[in-house]
Protein backbone atom coordinates (compact mmCIF):
# COMPACT_ATOMS: atom_id res chain seq x y z
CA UNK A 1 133.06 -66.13 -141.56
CA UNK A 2 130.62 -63.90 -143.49
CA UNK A 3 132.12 -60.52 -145.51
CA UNK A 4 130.48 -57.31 -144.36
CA UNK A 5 130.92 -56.06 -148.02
CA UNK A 6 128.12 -57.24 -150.33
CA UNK A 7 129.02 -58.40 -153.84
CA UNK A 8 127.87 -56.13 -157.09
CA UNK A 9 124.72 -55.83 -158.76
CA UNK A 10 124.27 -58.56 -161.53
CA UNK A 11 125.79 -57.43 -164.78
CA UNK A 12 122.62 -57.28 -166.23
CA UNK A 13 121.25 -54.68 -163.46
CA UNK A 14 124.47 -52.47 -163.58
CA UNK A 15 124.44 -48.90 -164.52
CA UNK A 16 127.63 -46.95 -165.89
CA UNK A 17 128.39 -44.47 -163.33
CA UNK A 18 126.60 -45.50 -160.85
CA UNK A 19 127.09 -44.60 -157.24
CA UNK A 20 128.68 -47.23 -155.22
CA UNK A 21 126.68 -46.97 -152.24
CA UNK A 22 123.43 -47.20 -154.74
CA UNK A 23 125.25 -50.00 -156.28
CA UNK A 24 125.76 -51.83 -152.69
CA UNK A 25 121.80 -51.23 -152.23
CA UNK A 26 120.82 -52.30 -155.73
CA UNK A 27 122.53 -56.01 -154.50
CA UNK A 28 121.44 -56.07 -151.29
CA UNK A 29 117.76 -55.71 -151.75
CA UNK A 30 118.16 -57.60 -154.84
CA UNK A 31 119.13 -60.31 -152.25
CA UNK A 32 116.42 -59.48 -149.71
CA UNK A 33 113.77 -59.47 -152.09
CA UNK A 34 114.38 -63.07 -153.06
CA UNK A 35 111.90 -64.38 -150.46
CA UNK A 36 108.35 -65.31 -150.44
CA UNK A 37 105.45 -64.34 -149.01
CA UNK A 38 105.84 -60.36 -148.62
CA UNK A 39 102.62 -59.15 -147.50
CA UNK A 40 101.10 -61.35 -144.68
CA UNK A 41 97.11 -60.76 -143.26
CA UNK A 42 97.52 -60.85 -140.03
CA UNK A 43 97.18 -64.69 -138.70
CA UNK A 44 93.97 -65.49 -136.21
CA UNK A 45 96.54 -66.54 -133.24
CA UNK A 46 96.03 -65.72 -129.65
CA UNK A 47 97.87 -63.14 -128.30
CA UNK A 48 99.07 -59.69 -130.01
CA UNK A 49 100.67 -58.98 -132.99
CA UNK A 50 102.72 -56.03 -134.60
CA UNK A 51 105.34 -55.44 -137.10
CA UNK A 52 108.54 -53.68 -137.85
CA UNK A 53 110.05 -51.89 -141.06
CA UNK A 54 114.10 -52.52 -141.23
CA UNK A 55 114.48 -49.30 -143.68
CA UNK A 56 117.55 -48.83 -145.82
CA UNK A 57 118.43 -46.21 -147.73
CA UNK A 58 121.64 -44.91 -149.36
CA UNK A 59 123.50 -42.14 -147.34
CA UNK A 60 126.81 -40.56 -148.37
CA UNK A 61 129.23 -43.22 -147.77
CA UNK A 62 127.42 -46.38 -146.92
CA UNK A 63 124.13 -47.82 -146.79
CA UNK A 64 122.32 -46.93 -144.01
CA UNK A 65 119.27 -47.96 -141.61
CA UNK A 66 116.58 -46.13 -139.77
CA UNK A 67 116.65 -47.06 -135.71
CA UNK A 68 114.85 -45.28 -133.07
CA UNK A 69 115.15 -44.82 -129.21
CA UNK A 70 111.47 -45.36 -127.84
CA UNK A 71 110.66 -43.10 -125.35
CA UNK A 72 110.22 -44.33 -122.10
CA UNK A 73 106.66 -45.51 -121.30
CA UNK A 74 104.77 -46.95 -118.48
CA UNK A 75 103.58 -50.09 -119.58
CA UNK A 76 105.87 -50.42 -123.02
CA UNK A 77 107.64 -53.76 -122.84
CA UNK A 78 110.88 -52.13 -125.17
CA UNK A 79 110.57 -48.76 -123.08
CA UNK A 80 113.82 -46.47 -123.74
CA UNK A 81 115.38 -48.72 -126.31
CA UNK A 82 116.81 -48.81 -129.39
CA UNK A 83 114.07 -50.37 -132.22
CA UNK A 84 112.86 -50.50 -135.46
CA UNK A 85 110.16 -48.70 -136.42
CA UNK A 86 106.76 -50.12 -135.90
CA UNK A 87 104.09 -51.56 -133.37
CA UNK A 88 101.41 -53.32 -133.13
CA UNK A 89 98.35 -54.46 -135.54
CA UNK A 90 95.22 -52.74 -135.98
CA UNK A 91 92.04 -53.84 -137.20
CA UNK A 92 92.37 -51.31 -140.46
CA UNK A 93 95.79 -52.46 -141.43
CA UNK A 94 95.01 -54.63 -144.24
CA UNK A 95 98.48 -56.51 -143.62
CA UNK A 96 101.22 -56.77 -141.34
CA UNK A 97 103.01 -55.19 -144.18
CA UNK A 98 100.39 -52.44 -143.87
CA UNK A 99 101.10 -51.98 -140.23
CA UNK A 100 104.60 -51.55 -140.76
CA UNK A 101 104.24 -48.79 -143.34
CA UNK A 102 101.00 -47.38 -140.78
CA UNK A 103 103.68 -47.38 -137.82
CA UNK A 104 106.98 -46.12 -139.46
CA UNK A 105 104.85 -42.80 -140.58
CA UNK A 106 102.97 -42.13 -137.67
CA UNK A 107 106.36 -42.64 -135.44
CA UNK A 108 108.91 -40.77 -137.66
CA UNK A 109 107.22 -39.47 -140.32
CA UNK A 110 108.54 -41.57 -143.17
CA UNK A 111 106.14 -42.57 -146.35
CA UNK A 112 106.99 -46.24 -147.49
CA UNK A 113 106.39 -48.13 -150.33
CA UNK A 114 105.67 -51.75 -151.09
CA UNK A 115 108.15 -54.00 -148.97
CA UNK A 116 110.74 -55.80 -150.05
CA UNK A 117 110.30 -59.20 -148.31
CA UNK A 118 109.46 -60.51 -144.80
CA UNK A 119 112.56 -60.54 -143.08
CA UNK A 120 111.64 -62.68 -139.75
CA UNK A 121 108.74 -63.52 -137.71
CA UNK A 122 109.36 -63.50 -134.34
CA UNK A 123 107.62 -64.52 -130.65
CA UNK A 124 108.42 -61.55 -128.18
CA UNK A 125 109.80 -63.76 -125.11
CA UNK A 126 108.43 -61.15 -122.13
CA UNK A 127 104.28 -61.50 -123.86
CA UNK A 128 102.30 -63.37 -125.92
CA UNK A 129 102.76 -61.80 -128.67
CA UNK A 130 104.53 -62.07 -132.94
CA UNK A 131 106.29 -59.72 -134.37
CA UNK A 132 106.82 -59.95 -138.21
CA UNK A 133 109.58 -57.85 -139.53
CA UNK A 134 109.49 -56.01 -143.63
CA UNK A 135 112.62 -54.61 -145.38
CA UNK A 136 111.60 -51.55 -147.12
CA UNK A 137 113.94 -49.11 -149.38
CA UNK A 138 113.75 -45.64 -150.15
CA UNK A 139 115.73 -43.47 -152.61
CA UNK A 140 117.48 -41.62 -149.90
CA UNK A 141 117.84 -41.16 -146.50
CA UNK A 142 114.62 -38.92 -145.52
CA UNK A 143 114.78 -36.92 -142.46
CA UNK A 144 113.03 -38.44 -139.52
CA UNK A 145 110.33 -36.41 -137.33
CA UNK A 146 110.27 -38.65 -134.19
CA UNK A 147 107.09 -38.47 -132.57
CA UNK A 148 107.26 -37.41 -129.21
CA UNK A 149 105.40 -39.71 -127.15
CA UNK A 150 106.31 -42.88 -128.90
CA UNK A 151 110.03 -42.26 -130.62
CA UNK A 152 112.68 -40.15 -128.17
CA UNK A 153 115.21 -40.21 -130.99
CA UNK A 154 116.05 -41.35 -134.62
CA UNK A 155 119.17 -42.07 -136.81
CA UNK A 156 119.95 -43.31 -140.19
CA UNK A 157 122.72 -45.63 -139.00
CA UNK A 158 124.96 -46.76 -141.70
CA UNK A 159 125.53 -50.87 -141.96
CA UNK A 160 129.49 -50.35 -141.27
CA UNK A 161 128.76 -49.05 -137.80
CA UNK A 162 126.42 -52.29 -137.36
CA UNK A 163 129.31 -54.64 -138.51
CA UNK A 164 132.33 -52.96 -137.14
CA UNK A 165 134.20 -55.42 -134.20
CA UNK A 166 134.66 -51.79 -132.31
CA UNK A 167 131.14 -51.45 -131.77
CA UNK A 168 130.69 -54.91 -129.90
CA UNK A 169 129.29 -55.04 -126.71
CA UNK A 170 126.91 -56.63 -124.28
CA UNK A 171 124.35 -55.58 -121.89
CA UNK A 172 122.78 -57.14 -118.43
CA UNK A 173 119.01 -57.88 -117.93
CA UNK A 174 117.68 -59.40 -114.86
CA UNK A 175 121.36 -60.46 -114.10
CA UNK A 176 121.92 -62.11 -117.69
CA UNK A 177 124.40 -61.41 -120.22
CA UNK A 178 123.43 -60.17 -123.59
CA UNK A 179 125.18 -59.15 -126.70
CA UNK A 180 124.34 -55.99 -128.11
CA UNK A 181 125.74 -53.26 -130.51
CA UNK A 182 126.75 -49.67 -129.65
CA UNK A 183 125.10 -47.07 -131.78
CA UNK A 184 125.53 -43.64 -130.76
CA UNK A 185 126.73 -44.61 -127.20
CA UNK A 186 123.32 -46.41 -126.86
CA UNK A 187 123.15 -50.71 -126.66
CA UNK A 188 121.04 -52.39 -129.39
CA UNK A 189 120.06 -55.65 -128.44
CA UNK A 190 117.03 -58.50 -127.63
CA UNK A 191 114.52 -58.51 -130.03
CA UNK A 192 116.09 -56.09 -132.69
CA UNK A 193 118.89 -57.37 -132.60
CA UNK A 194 117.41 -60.42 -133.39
CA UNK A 195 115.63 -59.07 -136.45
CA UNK A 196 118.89 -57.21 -137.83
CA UNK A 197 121.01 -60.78 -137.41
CA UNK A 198 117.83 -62.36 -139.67
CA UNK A 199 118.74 -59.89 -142.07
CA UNK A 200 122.44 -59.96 -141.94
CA UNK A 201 122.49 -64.18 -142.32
CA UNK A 202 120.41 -63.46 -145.60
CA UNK A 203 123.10 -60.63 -147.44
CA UNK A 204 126.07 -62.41 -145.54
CA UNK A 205 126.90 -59.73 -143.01
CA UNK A 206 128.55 -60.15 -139.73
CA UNK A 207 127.23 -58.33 -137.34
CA UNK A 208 129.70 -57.02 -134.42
CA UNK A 209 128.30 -57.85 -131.02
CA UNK A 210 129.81 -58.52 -127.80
């Protein structure tokens, strides 16, 4: 069974007196940042594509992530819930990478930097569409403007709320069962989900779902 606790920085990258939870991030985007192929032009495929930004960033106790409640929508296939920031592709976004870091600002006002790494690339199962997902970092959790037509809510959730077993649950679409994870009474599950568990598998987190 995976650890929820990462290990240390290297040696080499350690800094006397350095805050734990800095520490914990300092190894776990060392980690993340191990793959290839960070910033992606967007592929000529059929169909649409977009792109999400898993954001950490080191809060008071714990390192902690930036997910949103999409407002409810007409016509929005993840209408009303929880998400990563992002969306889809346009023709100015230079890269995927690009339309993360577009997305993420325009939705909750937060400036990003280079990313990380890809994290997953992913075929949305209810439309023909890919969604490619970037870990970014920032120095500290940022306060979040949510934008009112696109973003309901936002939180910086910390990673031991993501991995605690209490916080397991499931939810019921079109009369199937799916697991999911409480944050803030709300489920996260489906297709973000799916992108956090890509990310977990590559620090060696266990994620607590139902």
């Amino acid at each position: 069974m995976r650890s929820d606790r990462l290990p240390g920085p290297p040696a080499s990258a350690a800094v006397p007196g350095q805050d734990p939870v800095r520490a914990r991030l300092a190894a776990l985007t060392a980690r993340v940042a191990t793959s290839p192929a960070m910033e992606v032009a967007p592929a000529d495929r059929s169909g649409w594509q977009a792109a999400t930004a898993l954001v950490l960033a080191p809060g008071a106790d714990d390192v902690e992530v930036a997910i949103i409640e999409r407002s409810r929508r007409r016509g929005d296939l993840w209408s009303g819930q929880l998400a990563l920031p992002g969306g889809r592709h346009e023709a100015a976004d230079a890269t995927l990478a690009g339309t993360a870091a577009r997305e993420t600002r325009e939705e909750v006002g937060l400036q990003l930097g280079a990313p990380l790494a890809r994290i997953a690339e992913h075929r949305a199962r209810v439309s023909s569409g890919i969604v490619t997902c970037y870990a970014f970092a920032l120095d500290q959790p940022l306060p979040m403007t949510p934008q009112p037509r696109e973003v309901a809510n936002a939180w910086w959730v910390p990673l031991g709320e993501l991995t605690a077993p209490a916080n397991a649950t499931s939810i019921r679409y079109s009369g199937i069962r799916f697991p999911a994870i409480d944050v803030n009474g709300r489920a996260l599950w489906g297709l973000t989900l799916q992108l956090l568990e890509h990310f977990a598998r590559r620090v060696d987190l266990e994620l607590a779902t139902g």
